[in-house]
PDB file of N, CA and C in Angstrom:
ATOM      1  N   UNK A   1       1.301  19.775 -24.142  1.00  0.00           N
ATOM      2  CA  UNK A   1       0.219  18.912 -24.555  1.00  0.00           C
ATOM      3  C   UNK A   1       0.735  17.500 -24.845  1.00  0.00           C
ATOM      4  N   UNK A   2       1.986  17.651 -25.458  1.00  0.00           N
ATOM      5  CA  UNK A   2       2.692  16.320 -25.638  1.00  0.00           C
ATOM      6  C   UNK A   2       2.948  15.432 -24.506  1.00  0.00           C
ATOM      7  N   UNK A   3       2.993  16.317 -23.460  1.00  0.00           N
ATOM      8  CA  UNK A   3       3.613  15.380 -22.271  1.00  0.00           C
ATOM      9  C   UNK A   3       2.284  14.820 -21.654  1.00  0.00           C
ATOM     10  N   UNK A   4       1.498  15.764 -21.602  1.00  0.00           N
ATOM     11  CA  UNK A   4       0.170  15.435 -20.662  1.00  0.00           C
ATOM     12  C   UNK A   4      -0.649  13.999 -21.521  1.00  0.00           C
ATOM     13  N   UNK A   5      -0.160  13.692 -22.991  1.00  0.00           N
ATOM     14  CA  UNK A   5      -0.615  12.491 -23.780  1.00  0.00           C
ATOM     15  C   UNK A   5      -0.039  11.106 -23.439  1.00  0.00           C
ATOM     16  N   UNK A   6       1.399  11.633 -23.402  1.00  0.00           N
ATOM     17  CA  UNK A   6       2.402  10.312 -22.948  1.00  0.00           C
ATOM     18  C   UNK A   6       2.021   9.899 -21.964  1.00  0.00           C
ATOM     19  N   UNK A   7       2.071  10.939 -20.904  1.00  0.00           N
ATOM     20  CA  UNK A   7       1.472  10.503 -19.370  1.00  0.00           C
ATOM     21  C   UNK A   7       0.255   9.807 -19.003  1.00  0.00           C
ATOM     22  N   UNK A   8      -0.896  10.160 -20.080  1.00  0.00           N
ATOM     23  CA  UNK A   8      -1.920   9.368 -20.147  1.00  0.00           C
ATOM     24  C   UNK A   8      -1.744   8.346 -20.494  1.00  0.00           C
ATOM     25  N   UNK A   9      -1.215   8.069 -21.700  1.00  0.00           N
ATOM     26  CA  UNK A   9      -1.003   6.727 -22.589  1.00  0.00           C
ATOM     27  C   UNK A   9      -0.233   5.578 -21.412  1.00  0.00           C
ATOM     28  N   UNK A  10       0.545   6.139 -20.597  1.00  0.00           N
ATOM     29  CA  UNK A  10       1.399   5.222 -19.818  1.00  0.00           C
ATOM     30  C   UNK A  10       0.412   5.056 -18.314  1.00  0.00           C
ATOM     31  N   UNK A  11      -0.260   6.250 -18.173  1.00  0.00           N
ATOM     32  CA  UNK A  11      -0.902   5.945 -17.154  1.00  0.00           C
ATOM     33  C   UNK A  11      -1.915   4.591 -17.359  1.00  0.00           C
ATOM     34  N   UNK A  12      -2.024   4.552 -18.671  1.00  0.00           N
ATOM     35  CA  UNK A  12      -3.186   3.257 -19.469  1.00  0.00           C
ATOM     36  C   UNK A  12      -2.825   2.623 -19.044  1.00  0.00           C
ATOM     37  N   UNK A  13      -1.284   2.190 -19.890  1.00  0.00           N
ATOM     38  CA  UNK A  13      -0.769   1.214 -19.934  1.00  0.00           C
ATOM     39  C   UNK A  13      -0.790   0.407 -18.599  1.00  0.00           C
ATOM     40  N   UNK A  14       0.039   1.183 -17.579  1.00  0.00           N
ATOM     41  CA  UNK A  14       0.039   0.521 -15.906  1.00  0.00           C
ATOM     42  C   UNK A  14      -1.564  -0.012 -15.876  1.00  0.00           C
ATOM     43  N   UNK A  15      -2.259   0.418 -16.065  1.00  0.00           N
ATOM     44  CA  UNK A  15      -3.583  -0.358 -15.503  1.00  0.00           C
ATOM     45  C   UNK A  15      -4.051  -1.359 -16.288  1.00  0.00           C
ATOM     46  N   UNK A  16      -3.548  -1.629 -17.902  1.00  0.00           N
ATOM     47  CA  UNK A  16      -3.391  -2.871 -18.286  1.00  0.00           C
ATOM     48  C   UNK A  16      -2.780  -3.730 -18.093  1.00  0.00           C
ATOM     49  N   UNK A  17      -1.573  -3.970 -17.519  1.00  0.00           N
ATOM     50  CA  UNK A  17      -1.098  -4.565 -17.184  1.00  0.00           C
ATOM     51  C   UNK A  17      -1.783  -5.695 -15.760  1.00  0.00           C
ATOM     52  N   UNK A  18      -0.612  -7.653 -15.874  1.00  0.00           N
ATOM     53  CA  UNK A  18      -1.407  -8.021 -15.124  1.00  0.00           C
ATOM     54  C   UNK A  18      -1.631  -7.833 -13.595  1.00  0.00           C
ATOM     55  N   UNK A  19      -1.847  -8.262 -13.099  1.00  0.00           N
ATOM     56  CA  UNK A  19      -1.460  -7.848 -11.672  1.00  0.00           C
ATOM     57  C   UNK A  19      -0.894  -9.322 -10.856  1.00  0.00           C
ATOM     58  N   UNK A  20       0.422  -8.750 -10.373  1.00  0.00           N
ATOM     59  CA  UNK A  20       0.991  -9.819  -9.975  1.00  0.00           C
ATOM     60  C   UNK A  20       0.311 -10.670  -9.162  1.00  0.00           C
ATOM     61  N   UNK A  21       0.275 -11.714  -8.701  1.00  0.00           N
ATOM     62  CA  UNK A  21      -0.552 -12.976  -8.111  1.00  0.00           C
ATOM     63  C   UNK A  21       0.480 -13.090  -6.898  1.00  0.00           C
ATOM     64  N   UNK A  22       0.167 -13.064  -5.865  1.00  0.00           N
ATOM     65  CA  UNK A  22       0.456 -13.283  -4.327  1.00  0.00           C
ATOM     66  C   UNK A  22       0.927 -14.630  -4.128  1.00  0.00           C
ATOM     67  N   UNK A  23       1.927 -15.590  -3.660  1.00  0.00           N
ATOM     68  CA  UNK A  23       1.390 -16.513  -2.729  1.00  0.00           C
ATOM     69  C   UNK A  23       0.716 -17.013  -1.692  1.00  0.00           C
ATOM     70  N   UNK A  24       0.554 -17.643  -2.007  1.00  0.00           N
ATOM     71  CA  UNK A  24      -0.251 -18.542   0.022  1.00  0.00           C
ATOM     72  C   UNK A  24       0.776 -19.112   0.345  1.00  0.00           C
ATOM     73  N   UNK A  25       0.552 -19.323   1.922  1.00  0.00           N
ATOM     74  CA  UNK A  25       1.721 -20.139   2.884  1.00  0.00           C
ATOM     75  C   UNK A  25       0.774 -20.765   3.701  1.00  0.00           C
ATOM     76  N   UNK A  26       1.512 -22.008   3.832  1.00  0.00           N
ATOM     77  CA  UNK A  26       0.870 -22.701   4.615  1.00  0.00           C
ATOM     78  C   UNK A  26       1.943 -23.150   5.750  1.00  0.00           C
ATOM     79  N   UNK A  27       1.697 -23.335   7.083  1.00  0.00           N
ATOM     80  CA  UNK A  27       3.231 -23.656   7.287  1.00  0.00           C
ATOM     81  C   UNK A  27       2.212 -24.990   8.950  1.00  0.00           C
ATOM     82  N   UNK A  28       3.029 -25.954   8.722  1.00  0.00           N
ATOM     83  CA  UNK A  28       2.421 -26.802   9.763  1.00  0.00           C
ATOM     84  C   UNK A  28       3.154 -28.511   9.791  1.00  0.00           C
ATOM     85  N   UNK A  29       2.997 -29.183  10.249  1.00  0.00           N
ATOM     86  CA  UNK A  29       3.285 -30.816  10.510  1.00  0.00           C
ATOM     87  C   UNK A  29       2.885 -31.812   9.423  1.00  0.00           C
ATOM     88  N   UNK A  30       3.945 -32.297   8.242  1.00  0.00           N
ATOM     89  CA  UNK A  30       3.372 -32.652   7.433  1.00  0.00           C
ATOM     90  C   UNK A  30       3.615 -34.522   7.746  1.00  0.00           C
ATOM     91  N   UNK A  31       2.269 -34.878   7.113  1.00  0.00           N
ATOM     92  CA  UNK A  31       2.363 -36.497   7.530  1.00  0.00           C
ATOM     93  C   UNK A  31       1.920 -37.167   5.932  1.00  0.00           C
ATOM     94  N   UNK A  32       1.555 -38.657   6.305  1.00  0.00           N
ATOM     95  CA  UNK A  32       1.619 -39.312   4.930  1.00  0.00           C
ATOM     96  C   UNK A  32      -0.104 -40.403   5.075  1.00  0.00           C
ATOM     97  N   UNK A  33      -0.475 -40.436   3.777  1.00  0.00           N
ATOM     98  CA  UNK A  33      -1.857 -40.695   3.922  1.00  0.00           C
ATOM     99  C   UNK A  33      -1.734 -41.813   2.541  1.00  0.00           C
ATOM    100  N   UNK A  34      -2.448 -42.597   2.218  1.00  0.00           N
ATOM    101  CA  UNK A  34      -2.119 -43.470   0.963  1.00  0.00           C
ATOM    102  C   UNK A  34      -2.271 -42.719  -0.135  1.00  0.00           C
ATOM    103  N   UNK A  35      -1.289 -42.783  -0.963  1.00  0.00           N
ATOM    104  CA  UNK A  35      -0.864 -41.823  -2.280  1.00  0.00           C
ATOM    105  C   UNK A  35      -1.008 -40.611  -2.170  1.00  0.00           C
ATOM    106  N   UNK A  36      -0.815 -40.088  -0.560  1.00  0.00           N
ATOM    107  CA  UNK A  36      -0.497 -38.343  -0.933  1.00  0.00           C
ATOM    108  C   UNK A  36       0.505 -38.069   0.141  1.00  0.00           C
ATOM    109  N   UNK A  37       1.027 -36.623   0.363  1.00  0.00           N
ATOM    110  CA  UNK A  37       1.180 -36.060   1.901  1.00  0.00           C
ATOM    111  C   UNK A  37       0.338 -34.849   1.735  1.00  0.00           C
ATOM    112  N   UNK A  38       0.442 -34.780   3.269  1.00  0.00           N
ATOM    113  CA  UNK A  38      -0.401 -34.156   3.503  1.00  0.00           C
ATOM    114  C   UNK A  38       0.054 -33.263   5.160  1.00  0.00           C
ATOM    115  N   UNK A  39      -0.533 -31.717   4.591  1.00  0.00           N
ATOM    116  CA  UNK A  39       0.000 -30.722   5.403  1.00  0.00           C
ATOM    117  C   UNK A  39      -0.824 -30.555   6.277  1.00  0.00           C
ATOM    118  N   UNK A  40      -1.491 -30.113   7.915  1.00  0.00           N
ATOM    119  CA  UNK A  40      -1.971 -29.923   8.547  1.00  0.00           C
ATOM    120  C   UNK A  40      -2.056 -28.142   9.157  1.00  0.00           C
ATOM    121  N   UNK A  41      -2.533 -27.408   8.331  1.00  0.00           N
ATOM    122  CA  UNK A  41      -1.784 -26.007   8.524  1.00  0.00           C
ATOM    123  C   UNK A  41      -2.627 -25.473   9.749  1.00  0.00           C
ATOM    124  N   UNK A  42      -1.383 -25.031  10.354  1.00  0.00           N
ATOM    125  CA  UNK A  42      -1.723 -24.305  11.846  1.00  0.00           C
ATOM    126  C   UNK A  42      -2.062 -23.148  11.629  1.00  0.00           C
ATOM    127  N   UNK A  43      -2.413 -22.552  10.123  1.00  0.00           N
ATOM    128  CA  UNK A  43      -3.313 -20.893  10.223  1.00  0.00           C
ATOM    129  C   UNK A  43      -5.175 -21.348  10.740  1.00  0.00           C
ATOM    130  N   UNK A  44      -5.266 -22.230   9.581  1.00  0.00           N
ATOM    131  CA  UNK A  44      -6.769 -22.345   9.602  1.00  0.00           C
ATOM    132  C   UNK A  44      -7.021 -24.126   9.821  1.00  0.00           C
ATOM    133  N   UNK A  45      -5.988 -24.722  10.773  1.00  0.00           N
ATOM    134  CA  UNK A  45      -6.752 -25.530  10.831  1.00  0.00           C
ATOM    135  C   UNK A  45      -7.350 -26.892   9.882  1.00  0.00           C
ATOM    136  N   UNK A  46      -6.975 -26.683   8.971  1.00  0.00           N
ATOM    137  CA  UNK A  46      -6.945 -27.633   7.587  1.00  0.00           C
ATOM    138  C   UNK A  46      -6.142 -28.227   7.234  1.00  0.00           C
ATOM    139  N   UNK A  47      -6.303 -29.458   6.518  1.00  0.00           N
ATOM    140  CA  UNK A  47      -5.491 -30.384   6.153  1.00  0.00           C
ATOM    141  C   UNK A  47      -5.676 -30.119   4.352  1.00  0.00           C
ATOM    142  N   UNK A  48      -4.624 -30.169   3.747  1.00  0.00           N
ATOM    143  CA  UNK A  48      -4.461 -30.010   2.726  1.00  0.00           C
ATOM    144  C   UNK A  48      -3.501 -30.806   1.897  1.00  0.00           C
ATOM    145  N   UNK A  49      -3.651 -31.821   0.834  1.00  0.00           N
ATOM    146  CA  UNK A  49      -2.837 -32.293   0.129  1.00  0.00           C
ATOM    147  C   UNK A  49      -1.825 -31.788  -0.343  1.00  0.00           C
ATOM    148  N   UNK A  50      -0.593 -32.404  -0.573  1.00  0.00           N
ATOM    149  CA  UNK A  50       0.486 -31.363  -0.932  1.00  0.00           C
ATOM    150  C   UNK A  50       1.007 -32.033  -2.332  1.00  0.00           C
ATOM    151  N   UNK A  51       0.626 -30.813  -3.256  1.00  0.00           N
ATOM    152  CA  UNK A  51       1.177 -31.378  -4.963  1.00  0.00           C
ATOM    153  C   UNK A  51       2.139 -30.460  -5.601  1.00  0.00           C
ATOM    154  N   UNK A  52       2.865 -30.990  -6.412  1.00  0.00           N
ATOM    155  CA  UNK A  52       3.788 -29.829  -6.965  1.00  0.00           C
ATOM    156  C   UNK A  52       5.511 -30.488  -6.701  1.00  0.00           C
ATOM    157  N   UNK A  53       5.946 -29.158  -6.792  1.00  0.00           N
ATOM    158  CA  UNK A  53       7.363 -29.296  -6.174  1.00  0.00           C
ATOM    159  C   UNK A  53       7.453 -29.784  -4.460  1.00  0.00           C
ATOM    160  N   UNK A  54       7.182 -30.895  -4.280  1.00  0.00           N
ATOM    161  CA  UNK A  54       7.322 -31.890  -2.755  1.00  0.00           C
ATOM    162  C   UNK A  54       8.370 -32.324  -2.733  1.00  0.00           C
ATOM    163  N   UNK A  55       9.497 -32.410  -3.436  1.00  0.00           N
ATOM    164  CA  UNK A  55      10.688 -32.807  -3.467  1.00  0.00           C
ATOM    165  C   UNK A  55      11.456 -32.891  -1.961  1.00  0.00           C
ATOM    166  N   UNK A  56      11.531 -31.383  -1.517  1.00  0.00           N
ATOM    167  CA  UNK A  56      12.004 -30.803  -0.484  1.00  0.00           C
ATOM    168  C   UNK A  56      10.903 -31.292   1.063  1.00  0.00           C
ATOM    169  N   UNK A  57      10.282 -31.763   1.096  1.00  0.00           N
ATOM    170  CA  UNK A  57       8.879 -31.592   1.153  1.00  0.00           C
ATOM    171  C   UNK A  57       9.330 -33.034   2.848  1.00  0.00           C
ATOM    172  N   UNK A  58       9.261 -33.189   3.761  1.00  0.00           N
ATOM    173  CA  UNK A  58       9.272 -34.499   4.265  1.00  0.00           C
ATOM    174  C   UNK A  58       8.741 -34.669   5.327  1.00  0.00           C
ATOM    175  N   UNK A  59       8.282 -35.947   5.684  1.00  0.00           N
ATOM    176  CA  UNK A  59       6.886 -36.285   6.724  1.00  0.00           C
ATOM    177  C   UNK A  59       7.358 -36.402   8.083  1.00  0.00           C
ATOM    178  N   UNK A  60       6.979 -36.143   8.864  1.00  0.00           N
ATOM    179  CA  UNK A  60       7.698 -35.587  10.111  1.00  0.00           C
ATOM    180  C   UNK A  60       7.954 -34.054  10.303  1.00  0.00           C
ATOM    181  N   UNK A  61       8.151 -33.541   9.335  1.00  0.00           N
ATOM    182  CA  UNK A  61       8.745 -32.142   9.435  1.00  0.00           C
ATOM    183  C   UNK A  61       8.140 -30.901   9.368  1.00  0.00           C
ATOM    184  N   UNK A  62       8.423 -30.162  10.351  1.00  0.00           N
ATOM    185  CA  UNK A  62       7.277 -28.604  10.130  1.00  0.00           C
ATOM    186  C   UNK A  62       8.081 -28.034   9.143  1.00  0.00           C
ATOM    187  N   UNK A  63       7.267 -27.826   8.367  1.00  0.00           N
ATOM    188  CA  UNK A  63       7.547 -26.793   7.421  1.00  0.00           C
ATOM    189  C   UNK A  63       6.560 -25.270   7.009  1.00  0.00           C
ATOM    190  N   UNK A  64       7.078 -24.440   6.452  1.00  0.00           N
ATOM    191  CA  UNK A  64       6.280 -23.366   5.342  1.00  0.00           C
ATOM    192  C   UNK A  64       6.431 -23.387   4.116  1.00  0.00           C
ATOM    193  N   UNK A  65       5.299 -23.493   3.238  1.00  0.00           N
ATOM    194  CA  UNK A  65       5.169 -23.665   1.955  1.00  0.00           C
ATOM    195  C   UNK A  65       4.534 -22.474   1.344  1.00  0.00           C
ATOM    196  N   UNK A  66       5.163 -22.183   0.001  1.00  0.00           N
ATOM    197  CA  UNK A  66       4.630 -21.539  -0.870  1.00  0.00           C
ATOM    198  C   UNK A  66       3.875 -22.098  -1.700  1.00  0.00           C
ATOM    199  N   UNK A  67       3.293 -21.665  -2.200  1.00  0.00           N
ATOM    200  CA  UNK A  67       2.531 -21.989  -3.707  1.00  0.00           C
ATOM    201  C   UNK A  67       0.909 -21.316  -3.841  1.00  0.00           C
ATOM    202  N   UNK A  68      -0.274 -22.129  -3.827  1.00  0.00           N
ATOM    203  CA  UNK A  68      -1.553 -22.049  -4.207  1.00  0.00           C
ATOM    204  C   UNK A  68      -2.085 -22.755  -3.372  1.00  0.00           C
ATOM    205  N   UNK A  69      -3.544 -21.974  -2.611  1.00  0.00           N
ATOM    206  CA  UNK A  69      -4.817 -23.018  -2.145  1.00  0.00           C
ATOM    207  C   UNK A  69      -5.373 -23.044  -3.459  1.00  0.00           C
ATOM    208  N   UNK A  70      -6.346 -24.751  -3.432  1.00  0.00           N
ATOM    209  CA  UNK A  70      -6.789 -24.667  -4.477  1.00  0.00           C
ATOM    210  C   UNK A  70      -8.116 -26.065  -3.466  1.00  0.00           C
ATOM    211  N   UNK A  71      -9.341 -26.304  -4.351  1.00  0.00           N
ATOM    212  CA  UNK A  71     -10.264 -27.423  -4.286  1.00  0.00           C
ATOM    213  C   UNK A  71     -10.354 -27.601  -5.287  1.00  0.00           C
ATOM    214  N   UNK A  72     -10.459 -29.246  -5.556  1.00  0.00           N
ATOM    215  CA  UNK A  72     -10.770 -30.033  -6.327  1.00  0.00           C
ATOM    216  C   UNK A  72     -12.490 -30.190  -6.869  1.00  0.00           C
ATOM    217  N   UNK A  73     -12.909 -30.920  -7.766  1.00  0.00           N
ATOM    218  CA  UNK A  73     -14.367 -30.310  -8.010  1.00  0.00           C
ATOM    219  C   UNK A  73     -15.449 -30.885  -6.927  1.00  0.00           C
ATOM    220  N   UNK A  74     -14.696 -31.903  -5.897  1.00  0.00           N
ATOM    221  CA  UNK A  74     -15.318 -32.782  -4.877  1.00  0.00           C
ATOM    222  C   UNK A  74     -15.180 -31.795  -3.485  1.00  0.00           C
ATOM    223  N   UNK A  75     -14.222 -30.879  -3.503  1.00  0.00           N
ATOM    224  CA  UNK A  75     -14.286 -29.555  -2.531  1.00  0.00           C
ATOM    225  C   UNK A  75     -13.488 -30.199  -1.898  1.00  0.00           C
ATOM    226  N   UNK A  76     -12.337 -31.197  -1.655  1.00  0.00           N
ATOM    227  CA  UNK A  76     -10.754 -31.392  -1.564  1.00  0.00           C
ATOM    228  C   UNK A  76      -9.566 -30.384  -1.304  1.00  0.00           C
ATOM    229  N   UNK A  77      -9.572 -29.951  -0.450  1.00  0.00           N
ATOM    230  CA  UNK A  77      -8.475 -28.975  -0.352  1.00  0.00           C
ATOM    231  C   UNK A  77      -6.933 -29.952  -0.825  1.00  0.00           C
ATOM    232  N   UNK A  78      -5.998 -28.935  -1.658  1.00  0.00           N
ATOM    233  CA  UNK A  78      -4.947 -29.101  -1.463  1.00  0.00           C
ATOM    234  C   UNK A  78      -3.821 -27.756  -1.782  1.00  0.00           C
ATOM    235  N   UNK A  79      -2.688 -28.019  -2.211  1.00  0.00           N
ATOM    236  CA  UNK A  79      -2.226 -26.774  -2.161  1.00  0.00           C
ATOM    237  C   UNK A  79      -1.058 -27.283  -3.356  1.00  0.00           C
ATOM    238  N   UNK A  80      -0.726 -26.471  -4.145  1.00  0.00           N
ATOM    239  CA  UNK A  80       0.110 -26.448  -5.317  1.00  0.00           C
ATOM    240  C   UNK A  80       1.411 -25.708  -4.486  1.00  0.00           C
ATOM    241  N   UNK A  81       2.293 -26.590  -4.272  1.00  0.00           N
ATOM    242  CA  UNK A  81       3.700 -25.923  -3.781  1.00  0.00           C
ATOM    243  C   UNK A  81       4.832 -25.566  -4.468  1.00  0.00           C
ATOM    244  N   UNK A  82       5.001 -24.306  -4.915  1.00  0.00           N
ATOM    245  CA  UNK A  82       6.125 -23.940  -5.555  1.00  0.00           C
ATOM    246  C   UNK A  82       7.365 -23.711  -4.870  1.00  0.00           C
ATOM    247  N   UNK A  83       7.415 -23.557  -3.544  1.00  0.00           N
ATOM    248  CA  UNK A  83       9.071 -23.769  -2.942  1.00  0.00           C
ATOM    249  C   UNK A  83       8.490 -23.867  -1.308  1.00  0.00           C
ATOM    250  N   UNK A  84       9.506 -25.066  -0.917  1.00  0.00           N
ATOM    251  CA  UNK A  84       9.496 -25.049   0.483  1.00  0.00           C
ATOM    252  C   UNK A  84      10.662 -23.865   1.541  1.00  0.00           C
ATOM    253  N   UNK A  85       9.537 -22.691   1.941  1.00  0.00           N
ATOM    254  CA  UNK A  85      10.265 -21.428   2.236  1.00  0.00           C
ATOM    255  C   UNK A  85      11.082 -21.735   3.483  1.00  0.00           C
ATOM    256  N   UNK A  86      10.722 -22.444   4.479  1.00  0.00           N
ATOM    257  CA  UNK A  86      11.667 -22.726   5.842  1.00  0.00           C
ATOM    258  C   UNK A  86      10.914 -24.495   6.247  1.00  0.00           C
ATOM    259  N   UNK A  87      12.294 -24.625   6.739  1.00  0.00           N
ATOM    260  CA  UNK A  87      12.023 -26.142   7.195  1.00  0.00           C
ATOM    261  C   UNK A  87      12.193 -26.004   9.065  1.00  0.00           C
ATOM    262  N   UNK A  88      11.342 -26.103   9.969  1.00  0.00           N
ATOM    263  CA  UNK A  88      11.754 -25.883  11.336  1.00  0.00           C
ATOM    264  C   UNK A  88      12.235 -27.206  12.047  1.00  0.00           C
ATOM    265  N   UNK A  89      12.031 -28.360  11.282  1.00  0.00           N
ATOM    266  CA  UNK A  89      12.653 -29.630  12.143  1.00  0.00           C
ATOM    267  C   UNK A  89      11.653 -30.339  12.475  1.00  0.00           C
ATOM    268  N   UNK A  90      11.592 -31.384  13.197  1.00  0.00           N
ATOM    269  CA  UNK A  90      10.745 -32.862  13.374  1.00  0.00           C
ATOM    270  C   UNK A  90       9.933 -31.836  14.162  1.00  0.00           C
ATOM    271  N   UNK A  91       8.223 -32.379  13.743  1.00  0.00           N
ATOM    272  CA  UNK A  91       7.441 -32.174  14.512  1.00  0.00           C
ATOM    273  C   UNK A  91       7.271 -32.187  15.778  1.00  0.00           C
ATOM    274  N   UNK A  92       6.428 -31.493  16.945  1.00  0.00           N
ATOM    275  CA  UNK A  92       6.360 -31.694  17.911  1.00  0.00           C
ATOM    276  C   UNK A  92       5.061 -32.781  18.023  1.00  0.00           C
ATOM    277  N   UNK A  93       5.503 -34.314  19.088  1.00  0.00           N
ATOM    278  CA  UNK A  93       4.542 -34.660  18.895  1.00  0.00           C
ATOM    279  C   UNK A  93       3.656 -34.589  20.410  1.00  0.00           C
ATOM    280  N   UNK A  94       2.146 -34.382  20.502  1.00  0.00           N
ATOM    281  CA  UNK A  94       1.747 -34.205  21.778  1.00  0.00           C
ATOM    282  C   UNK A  94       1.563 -35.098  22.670  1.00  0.00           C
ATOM    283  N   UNK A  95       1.356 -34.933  23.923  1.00  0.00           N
ATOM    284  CA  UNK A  95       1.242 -36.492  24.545  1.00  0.00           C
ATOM    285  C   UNK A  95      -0.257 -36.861  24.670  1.00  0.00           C
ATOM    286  N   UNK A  96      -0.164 -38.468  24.596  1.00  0.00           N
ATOM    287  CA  UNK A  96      -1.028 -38.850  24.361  1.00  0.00           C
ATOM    288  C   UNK A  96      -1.976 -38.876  26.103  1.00  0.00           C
ATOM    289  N   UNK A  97      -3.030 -38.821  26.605  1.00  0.00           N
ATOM    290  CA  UNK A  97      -4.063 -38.376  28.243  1.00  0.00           C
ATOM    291  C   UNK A  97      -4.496 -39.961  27.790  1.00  0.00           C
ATOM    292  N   UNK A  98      -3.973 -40.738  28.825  1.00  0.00           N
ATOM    293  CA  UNK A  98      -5.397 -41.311  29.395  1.00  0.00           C
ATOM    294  C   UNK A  98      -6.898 -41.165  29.490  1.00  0.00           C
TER     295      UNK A  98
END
């Protein structure tokens, strides 16, 4: 009876607990816009401000980012970057058609 209590009590516990939070990645051609940069992500297509840890972060360069999607209260995409996960090198740029 003792055990079948503990086991409950802990079975509680696990489901109180929080539940870990995922990252987002964004990974695409990042360029520069007046007072921001800004990522162009090749999942969905969106351009997203890049705030946070940008340190690592540089214009020209494909990268993948961790952190957060987030909108602003104007519906602003940007993305809260907690580590830049791979850097692939200078963008590809396309040619420009007549």
């Amino acid at each position: 009876m003792r055990h079948k209590l503990t086991a409950l009590l802990l079975c509680s516990a696990l489901l109180l607990l929080p539940k870990p939070t995922h990252a987002d990645t964004l990974h695409g051609c990042v360029s520069s816009a007046p007072n921001s940069v800004i990522l162009l992500n090749e999942g969905d297509q969106q351009a997203y401000d890049l705030v946070g840890d940008t340190a690592a972060v540089k214009v020209g360069e494909r990268v993948k980012v961790s952190g957060k999607k987030k909108k602003d209260t104007s519906g602003k995409r940007y993305f809260l970057v907690e580590k830049v996960s791979k850097n692939y090198g200078a963008c590809k740029v396309s040619p420009v058609t007549p």
